[in-house]
C-alpha atoms as a PDB file:
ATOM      1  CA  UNK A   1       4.195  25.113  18.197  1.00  0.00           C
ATOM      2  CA  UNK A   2       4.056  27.715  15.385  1.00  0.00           C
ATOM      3  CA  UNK A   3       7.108  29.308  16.694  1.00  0.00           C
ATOM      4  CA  UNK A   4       9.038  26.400  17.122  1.00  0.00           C
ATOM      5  CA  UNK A   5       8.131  25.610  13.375  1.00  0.00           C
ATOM      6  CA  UNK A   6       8.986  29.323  12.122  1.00  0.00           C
ATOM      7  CA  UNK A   7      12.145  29.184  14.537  1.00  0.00           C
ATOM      8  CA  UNK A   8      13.347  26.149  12.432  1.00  0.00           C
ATOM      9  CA  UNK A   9      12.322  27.703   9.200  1.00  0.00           C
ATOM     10  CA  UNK A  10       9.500  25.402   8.484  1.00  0.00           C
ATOM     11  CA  UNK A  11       6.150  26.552   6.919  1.00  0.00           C
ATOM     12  CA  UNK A  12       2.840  25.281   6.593  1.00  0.00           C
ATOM     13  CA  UNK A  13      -0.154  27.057   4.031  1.00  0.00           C
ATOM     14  CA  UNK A  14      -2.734  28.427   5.711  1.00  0.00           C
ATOM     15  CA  UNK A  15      -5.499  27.416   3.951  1.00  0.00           C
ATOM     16  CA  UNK A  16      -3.989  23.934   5.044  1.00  0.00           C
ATOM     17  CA  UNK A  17      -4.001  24.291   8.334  1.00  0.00           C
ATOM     18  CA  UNK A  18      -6.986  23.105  11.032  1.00  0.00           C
ATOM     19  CA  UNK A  19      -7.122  24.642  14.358  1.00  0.00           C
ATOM     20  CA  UNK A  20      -9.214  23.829  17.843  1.00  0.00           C
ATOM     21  CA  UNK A  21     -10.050  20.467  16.740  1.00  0.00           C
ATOM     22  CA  UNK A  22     -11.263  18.621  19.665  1.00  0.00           C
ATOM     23  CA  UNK A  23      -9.383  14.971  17.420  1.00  0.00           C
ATOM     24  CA  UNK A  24      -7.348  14.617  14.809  1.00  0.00           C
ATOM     25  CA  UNK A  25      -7.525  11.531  11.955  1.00  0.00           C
ATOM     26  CA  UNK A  26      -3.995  10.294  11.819  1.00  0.00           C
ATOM     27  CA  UNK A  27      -2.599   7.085  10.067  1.00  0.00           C
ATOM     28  CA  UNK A  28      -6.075   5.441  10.697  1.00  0.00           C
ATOM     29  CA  UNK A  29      -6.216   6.600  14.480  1.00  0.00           C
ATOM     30  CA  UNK A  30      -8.450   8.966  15.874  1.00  0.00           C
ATOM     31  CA  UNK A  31      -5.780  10.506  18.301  1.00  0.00           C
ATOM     32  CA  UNK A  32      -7.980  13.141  21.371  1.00  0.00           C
ATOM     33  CA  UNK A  33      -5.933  15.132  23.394  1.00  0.00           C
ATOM     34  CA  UNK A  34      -5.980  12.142  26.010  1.00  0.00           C
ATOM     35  CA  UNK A  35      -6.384   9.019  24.303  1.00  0.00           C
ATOM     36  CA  UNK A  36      -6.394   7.250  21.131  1.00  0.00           C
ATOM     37  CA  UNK A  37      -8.914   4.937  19.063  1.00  0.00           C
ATOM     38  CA  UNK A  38      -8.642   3.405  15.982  1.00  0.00           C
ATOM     39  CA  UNK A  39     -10.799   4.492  12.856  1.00  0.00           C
ATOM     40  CA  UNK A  40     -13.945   2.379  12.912  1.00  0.00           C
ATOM     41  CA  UNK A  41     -13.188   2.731   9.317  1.00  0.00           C
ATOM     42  CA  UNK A  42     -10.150   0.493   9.324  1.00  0.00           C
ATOM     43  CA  UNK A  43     -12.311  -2.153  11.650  1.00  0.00           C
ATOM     44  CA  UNK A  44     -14.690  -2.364   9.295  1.00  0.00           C
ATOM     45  CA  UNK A  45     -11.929  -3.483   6.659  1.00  0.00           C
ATOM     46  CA  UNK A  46     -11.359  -6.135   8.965  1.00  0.00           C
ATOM     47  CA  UNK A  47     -14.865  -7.414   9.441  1.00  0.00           C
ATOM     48  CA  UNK A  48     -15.326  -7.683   5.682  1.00  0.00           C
ATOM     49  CA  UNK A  49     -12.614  -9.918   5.338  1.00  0.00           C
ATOM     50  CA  UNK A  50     -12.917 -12.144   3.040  1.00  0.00           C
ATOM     51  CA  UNK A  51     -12.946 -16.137   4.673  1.00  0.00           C
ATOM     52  CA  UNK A  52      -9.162 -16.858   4.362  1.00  0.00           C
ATOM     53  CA  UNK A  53      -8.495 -20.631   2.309  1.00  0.00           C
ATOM     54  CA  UNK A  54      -4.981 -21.271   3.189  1.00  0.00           C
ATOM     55  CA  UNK A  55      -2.470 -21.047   5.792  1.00  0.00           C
ATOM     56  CA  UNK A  56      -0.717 -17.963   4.432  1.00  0.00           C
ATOM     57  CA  UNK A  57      -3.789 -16.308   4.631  1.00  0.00           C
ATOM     58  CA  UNK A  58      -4.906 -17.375   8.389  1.00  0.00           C
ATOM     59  CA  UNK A  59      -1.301 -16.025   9.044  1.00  0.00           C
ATOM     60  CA  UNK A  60      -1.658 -12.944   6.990  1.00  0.00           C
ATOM     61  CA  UNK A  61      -4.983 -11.881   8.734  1.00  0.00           C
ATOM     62  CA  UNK A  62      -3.513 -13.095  12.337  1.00  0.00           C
ATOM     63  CA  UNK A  63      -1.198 -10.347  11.554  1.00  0.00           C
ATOM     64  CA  UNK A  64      -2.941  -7.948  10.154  1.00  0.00           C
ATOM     65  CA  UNK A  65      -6.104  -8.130  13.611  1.00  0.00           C
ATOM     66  CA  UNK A  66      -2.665  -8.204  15.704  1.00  0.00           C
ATOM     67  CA  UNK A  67      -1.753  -4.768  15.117  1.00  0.00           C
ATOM     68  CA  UNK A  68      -5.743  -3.739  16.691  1.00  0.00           C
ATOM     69  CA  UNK A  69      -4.647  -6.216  20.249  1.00  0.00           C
ATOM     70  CA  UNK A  70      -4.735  -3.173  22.046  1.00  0.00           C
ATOM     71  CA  UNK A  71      -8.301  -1.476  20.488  1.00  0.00           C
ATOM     72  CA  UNK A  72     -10.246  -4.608  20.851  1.00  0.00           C
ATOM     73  CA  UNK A  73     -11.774  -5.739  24.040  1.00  0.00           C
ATOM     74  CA  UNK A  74     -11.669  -9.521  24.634  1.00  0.00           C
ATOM     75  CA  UNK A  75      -9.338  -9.738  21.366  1.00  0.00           C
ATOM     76  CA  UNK A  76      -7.204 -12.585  22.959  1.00  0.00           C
ATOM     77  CA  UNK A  77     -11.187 -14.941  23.238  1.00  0.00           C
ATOM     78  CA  UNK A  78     -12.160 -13.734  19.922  1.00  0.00           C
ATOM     79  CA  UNK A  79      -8.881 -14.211  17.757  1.00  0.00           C
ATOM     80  CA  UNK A  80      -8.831 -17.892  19.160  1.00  0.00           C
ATOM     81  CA  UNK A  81     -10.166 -19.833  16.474  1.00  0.00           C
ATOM     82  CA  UNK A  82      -7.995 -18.722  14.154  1.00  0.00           C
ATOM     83  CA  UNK A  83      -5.222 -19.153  16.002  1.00  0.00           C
ATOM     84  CA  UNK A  84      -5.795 -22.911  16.821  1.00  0.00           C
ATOM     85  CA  UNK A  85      -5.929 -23.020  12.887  1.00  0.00           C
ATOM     86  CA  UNK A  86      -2.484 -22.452  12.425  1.00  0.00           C
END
């Protein structure tokens, strides 16, 4: 990797620079060499929410927990209610 970067001229600081990390925090994700999980960080965002009063904000939330489909087990069951709001 470091050669590819110096072969296109690109540098990186040092002091900047992590190496032999068994994961990496990126964009909220928790990215391992073979998979990927979302920060329980960002999750926990989510389960503070506060209780939405309108319709824009049912939708607003739907949209926002649809991005996590893929992290949450069961998300289809627990998302339900909500959707039957709308």
């Amino acid at each position: 990797m470091l050669q590819t970067l110096k072969k296109h001229e690109l540098y990186a600081k040092f002091s900047k620079c992590e190496f032999w990390l068994d994961s990496v925090n990126f964009f909220g994700h928790i990215v391992f060499e073979d998979k990927m999980k979302v920060d329980l960080k960002k999750i926990e965002v989510m389960k503070n929410w506060s209780m939405s009063r309108s319709m824009m904000e049912i939708h607003s939330f739907l949209r926002l927990a649809d991005y996590y489909r893929s992290f949450v087990k069961d998300f289809s069951r627990i998302i339900a209610p909500m959707t039957k709001l709308t």
